[in-house]
C-alpha atoms as a PDB file:
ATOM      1  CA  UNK A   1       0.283  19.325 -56.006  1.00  0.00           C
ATOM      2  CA  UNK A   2      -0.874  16.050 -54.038  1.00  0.00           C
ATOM      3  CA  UNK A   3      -4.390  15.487 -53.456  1.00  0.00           C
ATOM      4  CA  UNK A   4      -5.022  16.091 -49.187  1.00  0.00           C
ATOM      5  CA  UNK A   5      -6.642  12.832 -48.959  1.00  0.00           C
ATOM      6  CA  UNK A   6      -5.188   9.477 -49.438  1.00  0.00           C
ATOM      7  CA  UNK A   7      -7.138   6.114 -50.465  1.00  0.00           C
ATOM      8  CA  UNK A   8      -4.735   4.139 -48.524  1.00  0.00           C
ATOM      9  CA  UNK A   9      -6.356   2.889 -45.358  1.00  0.00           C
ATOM     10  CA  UNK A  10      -5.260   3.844 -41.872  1.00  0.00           C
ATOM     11  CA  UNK A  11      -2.789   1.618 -39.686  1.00  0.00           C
ATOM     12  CA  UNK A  12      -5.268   1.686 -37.030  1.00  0.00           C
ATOM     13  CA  UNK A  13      -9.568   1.515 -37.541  1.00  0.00           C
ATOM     14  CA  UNK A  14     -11.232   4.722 -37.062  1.00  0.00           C
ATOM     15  CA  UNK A  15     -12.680   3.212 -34.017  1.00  0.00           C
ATOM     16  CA  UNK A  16      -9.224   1.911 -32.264  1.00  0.00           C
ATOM     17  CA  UNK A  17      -7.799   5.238 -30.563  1.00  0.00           C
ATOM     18  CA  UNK A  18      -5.440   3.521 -28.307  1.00  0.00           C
ATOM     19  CA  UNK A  19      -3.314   1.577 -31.193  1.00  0.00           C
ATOM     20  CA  UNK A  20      -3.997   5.014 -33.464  1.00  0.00           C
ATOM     21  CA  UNK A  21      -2.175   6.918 -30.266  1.00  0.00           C
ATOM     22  CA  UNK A  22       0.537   4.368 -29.656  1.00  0.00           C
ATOM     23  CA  UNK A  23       1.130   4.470 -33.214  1.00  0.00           C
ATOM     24  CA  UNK A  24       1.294   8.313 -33.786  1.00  0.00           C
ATOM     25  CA  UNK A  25       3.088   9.418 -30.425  1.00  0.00           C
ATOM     26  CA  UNK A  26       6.655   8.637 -31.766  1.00  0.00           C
ATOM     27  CA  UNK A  27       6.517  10.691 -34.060  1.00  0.00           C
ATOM     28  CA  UNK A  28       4.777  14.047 -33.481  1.00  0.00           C
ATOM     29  CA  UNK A  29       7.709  16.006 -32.328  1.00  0.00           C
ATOM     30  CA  UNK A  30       9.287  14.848 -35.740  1.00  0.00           C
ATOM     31  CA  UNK A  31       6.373  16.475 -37.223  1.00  0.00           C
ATOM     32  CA  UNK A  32       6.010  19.427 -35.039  1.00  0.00           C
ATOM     33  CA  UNK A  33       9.985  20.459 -35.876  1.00  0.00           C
ATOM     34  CA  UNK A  34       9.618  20.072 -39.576  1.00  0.00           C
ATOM     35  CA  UNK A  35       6.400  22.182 -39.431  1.00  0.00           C
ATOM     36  CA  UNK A  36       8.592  24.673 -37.783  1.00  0.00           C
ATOM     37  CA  UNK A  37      11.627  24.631 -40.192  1.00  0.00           C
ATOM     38  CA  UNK A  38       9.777  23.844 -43.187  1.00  0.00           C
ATOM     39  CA  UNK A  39      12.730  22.319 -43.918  1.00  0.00           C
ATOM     40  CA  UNK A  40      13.537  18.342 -43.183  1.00  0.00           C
ATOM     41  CA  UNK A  41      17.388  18.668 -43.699  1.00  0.00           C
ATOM     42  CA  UNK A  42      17.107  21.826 -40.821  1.00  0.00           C
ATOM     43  CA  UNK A  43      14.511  20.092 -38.921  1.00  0.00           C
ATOM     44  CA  UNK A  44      16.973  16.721 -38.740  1.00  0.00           C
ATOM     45  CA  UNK A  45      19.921  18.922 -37.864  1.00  0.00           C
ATOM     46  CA  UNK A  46      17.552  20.453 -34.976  1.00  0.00           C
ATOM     47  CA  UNK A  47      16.594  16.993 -34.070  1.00  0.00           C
ATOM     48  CA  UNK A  48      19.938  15.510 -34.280  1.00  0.00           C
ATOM     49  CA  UNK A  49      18.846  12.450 -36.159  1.00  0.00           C
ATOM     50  CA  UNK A  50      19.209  11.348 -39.662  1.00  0.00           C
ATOM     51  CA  UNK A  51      17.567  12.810 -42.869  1.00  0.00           C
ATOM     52  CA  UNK A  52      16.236   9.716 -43.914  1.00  0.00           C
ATOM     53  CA  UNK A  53      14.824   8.511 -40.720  1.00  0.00           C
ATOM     54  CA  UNK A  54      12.900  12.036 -39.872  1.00  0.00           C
ATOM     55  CA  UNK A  55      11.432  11.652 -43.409  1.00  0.00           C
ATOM     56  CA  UNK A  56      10.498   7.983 -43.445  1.00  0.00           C
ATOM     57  CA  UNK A  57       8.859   9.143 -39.885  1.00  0.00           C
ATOM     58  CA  UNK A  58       6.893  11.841 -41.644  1.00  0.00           C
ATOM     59  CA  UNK A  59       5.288   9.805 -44.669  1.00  0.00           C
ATOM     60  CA  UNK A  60       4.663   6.679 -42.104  1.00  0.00           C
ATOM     61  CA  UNK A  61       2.834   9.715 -40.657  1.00  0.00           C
ATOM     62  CA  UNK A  62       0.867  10.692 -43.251  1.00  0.00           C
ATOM     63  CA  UNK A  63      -0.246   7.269 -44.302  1.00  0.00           C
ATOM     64  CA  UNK A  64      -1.258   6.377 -40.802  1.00  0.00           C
ATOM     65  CA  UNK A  65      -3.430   9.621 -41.189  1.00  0.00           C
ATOM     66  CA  UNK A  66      -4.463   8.828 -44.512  1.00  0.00           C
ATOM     67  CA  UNK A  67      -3.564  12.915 -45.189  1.00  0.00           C
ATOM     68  CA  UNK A  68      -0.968  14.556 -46.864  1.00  0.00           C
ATOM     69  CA  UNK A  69       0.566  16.840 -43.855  1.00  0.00           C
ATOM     70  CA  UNK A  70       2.869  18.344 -46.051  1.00  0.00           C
ATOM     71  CA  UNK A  71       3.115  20.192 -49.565  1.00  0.00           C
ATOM     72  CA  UNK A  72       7.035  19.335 -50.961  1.00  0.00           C
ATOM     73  CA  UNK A  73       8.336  22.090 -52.907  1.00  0.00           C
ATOM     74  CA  UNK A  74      11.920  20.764 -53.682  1.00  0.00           C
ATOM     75  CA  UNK A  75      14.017  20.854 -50.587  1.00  0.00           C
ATOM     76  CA  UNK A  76      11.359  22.678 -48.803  1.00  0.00           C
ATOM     77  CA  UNK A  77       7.693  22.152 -47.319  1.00  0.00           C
ATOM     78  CA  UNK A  78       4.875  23.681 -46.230  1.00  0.00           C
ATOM     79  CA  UNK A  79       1.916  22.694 -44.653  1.00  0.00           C
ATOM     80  CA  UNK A  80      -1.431  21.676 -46.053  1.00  0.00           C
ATOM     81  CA  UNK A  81      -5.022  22.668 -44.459  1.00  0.00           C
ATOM     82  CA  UNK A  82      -4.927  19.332 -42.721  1.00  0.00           C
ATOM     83  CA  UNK A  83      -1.451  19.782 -41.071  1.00  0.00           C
ATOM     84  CA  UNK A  84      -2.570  23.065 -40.373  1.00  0.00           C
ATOM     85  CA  UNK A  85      -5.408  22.042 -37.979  1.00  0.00           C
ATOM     86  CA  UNK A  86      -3.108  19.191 -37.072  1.00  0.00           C
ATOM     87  CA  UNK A  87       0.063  21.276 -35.788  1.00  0.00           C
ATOM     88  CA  UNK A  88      -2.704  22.973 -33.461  1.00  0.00           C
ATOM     89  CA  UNK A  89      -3.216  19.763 -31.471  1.00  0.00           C
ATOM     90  CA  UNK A  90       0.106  18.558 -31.651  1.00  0.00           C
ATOM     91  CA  UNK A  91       1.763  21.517 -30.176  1.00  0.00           C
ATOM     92  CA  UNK A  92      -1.035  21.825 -26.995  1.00  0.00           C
ATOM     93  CA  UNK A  93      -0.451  18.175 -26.508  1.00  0.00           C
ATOM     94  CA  UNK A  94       3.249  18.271 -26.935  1.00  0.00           C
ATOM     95  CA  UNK A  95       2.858  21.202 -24.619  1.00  0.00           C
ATOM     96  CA  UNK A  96       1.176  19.519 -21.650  1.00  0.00           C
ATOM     97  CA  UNK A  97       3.371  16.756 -22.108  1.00  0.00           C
ATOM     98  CA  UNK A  98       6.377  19.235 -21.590  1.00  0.00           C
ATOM     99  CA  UNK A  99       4.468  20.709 -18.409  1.00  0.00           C
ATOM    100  CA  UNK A 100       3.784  17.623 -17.254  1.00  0.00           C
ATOM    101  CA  UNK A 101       7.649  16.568 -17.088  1.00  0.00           C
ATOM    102  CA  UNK A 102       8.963  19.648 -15.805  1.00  0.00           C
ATOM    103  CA  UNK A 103       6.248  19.119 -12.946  1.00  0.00           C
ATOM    104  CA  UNK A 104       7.477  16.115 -12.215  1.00  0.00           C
ATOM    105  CA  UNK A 105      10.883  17.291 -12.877  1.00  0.00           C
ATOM    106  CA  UNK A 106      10.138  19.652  -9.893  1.00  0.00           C
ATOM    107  CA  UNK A 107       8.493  17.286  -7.302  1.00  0.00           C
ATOM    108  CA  UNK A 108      11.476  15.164  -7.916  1.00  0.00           C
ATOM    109  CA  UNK A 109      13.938  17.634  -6.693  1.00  0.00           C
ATOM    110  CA  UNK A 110      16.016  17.069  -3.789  1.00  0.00           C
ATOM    111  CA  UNK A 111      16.288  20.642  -3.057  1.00  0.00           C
ATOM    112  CA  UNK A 112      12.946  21.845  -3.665  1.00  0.00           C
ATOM    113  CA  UNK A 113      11.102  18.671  -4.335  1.00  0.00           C
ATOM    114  CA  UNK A 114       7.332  17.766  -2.850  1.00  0.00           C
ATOM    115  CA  UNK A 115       6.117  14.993  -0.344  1.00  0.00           C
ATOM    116  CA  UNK A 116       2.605  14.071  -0.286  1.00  0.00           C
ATOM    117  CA  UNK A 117       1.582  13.387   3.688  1.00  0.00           C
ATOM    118  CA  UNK A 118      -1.202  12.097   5.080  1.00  0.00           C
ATOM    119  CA  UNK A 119      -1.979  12.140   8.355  1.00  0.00           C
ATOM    120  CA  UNK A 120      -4.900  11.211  11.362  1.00  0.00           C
ATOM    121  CA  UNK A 121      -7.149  14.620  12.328  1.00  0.00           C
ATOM    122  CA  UNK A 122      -6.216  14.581  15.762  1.00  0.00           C
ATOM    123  CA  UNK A 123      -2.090  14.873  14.625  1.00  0.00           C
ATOM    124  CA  UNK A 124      -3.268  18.224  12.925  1.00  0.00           C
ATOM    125  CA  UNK A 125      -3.325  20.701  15.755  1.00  0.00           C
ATOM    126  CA  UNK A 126       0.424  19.659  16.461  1.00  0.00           C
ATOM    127  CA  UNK A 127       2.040  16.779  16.218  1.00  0.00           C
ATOM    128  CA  UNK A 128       2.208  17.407  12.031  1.00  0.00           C
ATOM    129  CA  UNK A 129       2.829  20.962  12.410  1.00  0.00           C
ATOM    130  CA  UNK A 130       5.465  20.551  14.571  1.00  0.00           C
ATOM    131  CA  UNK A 131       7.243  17.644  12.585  1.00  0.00           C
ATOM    132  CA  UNK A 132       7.491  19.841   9.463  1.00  0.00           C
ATOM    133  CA  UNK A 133       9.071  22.685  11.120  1.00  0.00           C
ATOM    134  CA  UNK A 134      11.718  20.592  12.462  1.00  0.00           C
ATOM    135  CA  UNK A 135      12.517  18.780   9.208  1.00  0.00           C
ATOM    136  CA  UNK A 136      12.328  22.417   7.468  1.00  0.00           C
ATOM    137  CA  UNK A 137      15.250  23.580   9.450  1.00  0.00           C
ATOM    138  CA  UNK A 138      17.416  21.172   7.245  1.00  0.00           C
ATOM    139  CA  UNK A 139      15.070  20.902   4.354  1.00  0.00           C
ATOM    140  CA  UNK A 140      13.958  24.506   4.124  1.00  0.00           C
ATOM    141  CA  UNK A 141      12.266  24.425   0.490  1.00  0.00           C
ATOM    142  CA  UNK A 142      10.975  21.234   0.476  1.00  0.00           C
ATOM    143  CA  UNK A 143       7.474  21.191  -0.328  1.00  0.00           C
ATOM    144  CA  UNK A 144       4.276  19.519   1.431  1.00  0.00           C
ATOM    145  CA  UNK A 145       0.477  18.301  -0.080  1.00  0.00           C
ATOM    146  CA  UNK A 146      -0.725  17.357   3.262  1.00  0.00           C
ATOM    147  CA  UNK A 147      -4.369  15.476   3.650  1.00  0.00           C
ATOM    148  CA  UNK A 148      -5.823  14.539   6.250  1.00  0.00           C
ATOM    149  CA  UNK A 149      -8.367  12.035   7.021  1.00  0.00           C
ATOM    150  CA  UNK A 150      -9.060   8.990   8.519  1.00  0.00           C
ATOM    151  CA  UNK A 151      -6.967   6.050   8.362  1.00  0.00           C
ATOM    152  CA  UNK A 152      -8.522   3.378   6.115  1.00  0.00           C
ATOM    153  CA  UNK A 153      -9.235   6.337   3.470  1.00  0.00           C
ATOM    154  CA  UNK A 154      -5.202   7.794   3.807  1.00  0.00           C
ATOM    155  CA  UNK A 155      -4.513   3.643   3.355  1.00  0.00           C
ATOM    156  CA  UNK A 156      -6.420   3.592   0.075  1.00  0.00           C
ATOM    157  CA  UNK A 157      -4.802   7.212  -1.085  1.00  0.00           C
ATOM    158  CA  UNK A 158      -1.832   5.315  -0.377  1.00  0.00           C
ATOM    159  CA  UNK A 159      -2.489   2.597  -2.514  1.00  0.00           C
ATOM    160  CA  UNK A 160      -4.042   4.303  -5.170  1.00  0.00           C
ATOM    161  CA  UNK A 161      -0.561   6.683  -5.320  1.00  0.00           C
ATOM    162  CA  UNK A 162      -1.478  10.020  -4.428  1.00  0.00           C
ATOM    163  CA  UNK A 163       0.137   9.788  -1.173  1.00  0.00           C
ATOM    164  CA  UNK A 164       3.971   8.921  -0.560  1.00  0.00           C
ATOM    165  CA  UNK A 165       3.715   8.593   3.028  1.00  0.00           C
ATOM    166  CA  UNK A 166       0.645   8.610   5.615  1.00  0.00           C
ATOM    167  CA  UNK A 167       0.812   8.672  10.184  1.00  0.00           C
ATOM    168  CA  UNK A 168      -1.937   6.155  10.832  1.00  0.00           C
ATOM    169  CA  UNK A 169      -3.475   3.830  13.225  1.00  0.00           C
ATOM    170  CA  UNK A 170      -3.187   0.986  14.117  1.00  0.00           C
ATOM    171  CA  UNK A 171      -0.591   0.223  12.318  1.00  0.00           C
ATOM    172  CA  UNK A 172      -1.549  -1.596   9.278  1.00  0.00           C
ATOM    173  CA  UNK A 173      -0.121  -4.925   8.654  1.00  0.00           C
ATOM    174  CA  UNK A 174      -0.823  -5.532   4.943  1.00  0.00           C
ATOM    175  CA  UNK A 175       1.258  -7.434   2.085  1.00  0.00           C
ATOM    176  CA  UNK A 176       1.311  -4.356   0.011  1.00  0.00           C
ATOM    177  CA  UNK A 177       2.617  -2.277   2.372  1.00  0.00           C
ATOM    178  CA  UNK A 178       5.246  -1.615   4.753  1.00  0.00           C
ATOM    179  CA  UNK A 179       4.601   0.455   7.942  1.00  0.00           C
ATOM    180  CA  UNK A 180       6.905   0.921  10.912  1.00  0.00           C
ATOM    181  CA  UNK A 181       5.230   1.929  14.032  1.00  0.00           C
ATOM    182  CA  UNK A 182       7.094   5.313  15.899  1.00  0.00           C
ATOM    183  CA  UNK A 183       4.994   6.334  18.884  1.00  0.00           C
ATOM    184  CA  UNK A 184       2.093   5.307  20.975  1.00  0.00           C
ATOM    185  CA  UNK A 185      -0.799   7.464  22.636  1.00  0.00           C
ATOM    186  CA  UNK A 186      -2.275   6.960  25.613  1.00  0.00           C
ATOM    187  CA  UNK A 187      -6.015   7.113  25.863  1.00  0.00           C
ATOM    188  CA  UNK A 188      -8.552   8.973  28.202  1.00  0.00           C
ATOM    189  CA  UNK A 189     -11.696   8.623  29.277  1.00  0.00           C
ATOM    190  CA  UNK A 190     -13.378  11.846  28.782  1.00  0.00           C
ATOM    191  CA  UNK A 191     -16.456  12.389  31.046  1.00  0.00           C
ATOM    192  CA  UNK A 192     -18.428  15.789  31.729  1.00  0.00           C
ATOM    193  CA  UNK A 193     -17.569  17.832  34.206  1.00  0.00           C
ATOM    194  CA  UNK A 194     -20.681  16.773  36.186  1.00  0.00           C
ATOM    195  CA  UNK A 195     -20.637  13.087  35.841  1.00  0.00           C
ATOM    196  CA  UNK A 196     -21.112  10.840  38.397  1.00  0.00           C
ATOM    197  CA  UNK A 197     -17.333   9.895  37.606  1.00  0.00           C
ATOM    198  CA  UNK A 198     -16.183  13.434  37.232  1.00  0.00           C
ATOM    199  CA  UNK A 199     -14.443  13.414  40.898  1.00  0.00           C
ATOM    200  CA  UNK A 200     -12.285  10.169  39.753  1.00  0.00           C
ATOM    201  CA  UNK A 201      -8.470  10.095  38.508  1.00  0.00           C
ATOM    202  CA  UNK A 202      -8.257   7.079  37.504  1.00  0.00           C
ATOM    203  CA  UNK A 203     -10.948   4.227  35.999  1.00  0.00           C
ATOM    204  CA  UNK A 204     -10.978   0.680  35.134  1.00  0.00           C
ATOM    205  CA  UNK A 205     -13.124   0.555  31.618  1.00  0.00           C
ATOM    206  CA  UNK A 206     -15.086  -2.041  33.070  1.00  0.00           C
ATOM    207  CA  UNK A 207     -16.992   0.016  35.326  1.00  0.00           C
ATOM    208  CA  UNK A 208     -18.209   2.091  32.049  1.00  0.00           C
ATOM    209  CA  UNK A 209     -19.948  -0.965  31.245  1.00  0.00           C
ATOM    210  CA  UNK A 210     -23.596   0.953  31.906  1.00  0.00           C
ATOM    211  CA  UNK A 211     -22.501   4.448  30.055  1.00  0.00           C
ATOM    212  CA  UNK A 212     -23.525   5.564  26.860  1.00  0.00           C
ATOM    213  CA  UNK A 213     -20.423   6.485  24.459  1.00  0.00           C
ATOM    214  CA  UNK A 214     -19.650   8.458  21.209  1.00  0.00           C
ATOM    215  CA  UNK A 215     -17.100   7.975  19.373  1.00  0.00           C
ATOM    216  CA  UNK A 216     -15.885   7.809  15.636  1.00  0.00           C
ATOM    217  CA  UNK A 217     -17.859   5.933  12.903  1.00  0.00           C
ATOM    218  CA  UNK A 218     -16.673   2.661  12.073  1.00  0.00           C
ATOM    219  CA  UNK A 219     -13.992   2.505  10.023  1.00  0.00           C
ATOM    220  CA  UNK A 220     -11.802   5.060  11.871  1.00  0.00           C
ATOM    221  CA  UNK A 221      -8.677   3.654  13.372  1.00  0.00           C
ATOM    222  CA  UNK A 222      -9.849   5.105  17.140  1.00  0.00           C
ATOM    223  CA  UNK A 223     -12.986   3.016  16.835  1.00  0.00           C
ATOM    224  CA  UNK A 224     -11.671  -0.055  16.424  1.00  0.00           C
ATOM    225  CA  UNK A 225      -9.448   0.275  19.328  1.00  0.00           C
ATOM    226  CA  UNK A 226     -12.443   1.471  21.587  1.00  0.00           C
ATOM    227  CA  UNK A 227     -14.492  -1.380  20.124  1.00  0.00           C
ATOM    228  CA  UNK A 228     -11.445  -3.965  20.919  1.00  0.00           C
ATOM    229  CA  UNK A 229     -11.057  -2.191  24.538  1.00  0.00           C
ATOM    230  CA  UNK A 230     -14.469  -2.191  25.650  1.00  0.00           C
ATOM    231  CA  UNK A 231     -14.768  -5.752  24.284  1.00  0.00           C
ATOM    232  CA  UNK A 232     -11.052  -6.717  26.540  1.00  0.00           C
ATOM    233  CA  UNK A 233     -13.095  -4.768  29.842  1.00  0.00           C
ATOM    234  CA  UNK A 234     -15.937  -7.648  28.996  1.00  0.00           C
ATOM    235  CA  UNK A 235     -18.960  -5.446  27.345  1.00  0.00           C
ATOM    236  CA  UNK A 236     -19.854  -3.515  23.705  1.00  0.00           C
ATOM    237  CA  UNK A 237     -20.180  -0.248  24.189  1.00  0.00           C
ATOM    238  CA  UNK A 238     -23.194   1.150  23.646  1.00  0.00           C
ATOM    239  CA  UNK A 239     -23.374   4.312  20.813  1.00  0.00           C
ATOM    240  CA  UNK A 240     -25.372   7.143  21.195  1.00  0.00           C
ATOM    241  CA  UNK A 241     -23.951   9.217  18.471  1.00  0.00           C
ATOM    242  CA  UNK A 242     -20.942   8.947  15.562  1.00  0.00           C
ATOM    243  CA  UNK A 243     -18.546  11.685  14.565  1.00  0.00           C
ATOM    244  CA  UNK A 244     -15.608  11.892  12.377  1.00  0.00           C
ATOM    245  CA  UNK A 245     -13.311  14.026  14.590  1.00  0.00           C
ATOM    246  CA  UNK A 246     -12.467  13.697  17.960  1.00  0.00           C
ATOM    247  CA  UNK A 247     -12.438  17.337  19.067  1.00  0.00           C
ATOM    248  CA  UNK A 248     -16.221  17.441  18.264  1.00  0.00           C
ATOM    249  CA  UNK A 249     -16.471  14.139  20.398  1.00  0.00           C
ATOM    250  CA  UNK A 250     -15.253  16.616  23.260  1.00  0.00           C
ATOM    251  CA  UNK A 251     -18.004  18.673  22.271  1.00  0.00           C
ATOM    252  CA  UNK A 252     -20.472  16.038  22.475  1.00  0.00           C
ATOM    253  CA  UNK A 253     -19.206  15.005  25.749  1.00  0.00           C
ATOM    254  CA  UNK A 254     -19.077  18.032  27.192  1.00  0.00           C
ATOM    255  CA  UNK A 255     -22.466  18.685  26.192  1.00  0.00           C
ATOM    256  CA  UNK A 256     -23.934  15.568  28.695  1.00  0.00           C
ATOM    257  CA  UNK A 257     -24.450  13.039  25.767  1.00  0.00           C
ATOM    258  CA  UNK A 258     -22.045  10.241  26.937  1.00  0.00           C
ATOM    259  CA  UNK A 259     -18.512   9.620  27.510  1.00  0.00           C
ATOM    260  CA  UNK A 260     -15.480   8.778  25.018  1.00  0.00           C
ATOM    261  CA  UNK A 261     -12.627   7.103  24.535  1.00  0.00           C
ATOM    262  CA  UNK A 262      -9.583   9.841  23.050  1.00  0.00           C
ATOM    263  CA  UNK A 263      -6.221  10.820  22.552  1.00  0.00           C
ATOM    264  CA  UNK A 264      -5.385  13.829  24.898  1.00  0.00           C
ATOM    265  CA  UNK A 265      -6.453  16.948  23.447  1.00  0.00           C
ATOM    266  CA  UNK A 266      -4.278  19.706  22.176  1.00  0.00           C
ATOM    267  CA  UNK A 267      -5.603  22.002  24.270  1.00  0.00           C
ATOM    268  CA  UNK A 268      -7.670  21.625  27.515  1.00  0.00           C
ATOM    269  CA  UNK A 269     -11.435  21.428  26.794  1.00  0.00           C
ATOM    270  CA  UNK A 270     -13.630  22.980  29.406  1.00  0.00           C
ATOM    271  CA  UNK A 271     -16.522  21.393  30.760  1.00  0.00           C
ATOM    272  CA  UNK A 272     -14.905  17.636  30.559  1.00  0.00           C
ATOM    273  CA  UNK A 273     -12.655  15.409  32.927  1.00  0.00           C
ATOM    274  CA  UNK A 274     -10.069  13.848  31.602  1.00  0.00           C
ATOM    275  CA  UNK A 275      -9.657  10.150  33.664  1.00  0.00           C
ATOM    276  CA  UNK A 276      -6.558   8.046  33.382  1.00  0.00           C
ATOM    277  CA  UNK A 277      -7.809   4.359  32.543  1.00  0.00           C
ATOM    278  CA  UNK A 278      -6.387   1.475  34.226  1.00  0.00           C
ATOM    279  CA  UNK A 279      -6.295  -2.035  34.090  1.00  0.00           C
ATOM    280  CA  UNK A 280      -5.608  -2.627  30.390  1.00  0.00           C
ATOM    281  CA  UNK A 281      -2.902  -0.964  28.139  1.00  0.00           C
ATOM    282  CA  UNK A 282      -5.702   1.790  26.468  1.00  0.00           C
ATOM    283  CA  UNK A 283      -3.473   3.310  23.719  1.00  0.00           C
ATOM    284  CA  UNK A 284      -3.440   4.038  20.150  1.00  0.00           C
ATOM    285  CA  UNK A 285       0.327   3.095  18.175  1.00  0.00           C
ATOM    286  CA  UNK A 286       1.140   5.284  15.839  1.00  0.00           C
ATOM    287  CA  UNK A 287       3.135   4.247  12.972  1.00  0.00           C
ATOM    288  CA  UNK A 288       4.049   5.551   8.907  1.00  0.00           C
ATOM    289  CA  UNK A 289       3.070   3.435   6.283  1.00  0.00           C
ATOM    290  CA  UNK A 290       4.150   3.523   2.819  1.00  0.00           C
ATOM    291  CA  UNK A 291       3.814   1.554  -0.162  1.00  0.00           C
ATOM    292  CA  UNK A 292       6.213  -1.561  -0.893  1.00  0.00           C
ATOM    293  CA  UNK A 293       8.211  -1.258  -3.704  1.00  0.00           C
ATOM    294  CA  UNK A 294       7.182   2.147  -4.435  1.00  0.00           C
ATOM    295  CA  UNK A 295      10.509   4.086  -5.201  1.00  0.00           C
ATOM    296  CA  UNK A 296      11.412   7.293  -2.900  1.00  0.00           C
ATOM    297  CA  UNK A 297      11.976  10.623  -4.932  1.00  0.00           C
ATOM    298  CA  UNK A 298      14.603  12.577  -2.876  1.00  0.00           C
ATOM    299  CA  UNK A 299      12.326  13.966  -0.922  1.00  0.00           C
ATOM    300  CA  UNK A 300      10.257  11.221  -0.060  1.00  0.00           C
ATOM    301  CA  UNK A 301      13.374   9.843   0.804  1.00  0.00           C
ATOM    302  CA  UNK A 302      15.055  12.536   3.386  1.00  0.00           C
ATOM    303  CA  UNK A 303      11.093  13.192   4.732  1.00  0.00           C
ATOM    304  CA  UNK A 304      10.581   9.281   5.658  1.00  0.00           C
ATOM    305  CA  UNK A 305      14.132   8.924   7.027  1.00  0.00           C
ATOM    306  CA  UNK A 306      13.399  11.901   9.354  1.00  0.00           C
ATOM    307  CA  UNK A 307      10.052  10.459  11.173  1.00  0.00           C
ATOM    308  CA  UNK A 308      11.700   6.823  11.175  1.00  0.00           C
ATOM    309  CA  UNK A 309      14.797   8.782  12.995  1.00  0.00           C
ATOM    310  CA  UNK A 310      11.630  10.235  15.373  1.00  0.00           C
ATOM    311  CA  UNK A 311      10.786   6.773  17.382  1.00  0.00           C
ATOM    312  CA  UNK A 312       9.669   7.358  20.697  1.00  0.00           C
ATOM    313  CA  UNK A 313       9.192  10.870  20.587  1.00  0.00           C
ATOM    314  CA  UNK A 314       7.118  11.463  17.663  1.00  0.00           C
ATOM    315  CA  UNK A 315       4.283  12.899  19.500  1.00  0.00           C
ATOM    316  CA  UNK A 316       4.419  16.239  21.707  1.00  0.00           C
ATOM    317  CA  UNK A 317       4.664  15.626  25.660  1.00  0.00           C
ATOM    318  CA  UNK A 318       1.149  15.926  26.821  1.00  0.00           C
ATOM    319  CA  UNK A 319       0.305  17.256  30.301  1.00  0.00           C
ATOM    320  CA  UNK A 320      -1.197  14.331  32.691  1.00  0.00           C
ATOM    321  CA  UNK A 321      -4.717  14.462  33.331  1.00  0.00           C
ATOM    322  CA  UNK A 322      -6.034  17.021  35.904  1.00  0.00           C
END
């Protein structure tokens, strides 16, 4: 009977888990098969590899441990306390390896795959709804993570990989990523319904020049372009109060506490006027962005090549202002 500990030292120092994982990986399923069979001609036939190289694996094994894994009883073995409480381990964390490749396995699929989609609040209500019940007709068990937020946070999702594909803007012009812009939104100024400007259809910016505006904190892709408008109509606006949605802008609005620059609602809001503003082009482009060189799963693939095939009428036809 061999002794369970060995006074050869380890591959790797006690201390170095990263070379002690690289170096054991390899060769745990070896180990996990022979612990099954308790056989290594049996667990080699299972394996379909050579005798000799499953038990070379094994003893490189056990001296990188420093353990004797195994009891040899002629052609047969058995485990020892230590590859006892070492099987344990290795067959949770051969396990979750195994779950984590059928997972991806699954998201991969280009039948029944999954797209990770990011998208701006105010495409929530429809636009997004309404795009994934058209490309279900063809795709019908395709599968969606869908986030939404604003657009320099879906930019670093992007980036960071947990998104495959995000609507944003503007539309981001960055080295790292490639973005194609689909639709553009006009913008309204939204007044209350007893404003001195309530009565108007139509406004030129520059006469807000004296009003006091909300809109979205900085960062949001709707506050830059109000920023950039106001600054084109020659003044800064001046901010009474930040959100991070626009339909609680409305609110705000609607409510007597200044007037806002947004995308048409998806539903009328009582107690605001809607004006059409003239003068400058006041709308928001919409585009998708994705990561360059990032490869497409199949379902990446069909989802993108659906909204690209969507230019120009990405966004539901919205009712003129009353």
């Amino acid at each position: 009977m061999q002794h369970e500990h060995r006074s050869r030292p380890r591959l790797s120092p006690p201390g170095d888990t990263e070379d002690m994982v690289t170096s054991l990986a390899p060769r745990l399923s070896y180990f996990a098969a022979v612990a099954r069979a308790e056989h290594v001609t049996r667990a080699a036939q299972e394996l379909n590899v050579p005798q000799s190289t499953l038990s070379r694996a094994i003893v490189r094994l056990e001296q990188d441990l420093g353990v004797d894994l195994f009891a040899r009883h002629g052609r047969t073995v058995s485990l020892t306390p230590a590859g006892r409480t070492f099987l344990g381990s290795v067959e949770r964390a051969l396990g979750e390896v195994e779950k984590a490749a059928e997972s991806v396995r699954a998201d991969a699929d280009p039948e029944s795959g999954k797209v990770a989609f990011g998208f701006l609040h105010t495409m929530g209500t429809e636009t997004v709804p309404g795009l994934i019940r058209a490309f279900r007709a063809d795709h019908p068990r395709i599968r969606f993570s869908l986030v939404q937020n604003y657009g320099e946070a879906m930019l670093e999702r992007l980036r960071a990989g947990e998104l495959d594909l995000c609507l944003t803007s503007p539309v981001p012009d960055a080295p790292d990523l490639v973005a194609r812009r689909l639709d553009e939104q006009r913008l309204r100024l939204v007044v209350p319904e007893d404003h001195r400007l309530a009565g108007r259809k139509r406004i030129r910016l520059a006469e807000t020049a004296d009003e006091t505006f909300v809109t979205l904190e900085p960062g949001y892709g709707l506050r830059r372009i109000t920023d950039d408008l106001c600054a084109e109509a020659g003044f800064t606006p001046r901010v009474a109060f930040e959100g991070e949605e626009a339909e609680t802008l409305r609110g705000l609005v609607a409510a007597g506490l200044g007037v806002a620059l947004l995308p048409p609602p998806a539903v009328p809001r009582p107690g605001v006027v809607e004006l059409t503003v003239t003068g400058q082009r006041a709308v928001r482009e919409i585009g998708v962005a994705w990561l360059e060189g990032h490869p497409d799963t199949p379902p990446v693939a069909a989802f993108k090549k659906f909204l690209l095939s969507r230019r120009g009428r990405l966004l539901p036809e919205q009712a003129p202002p009353e």
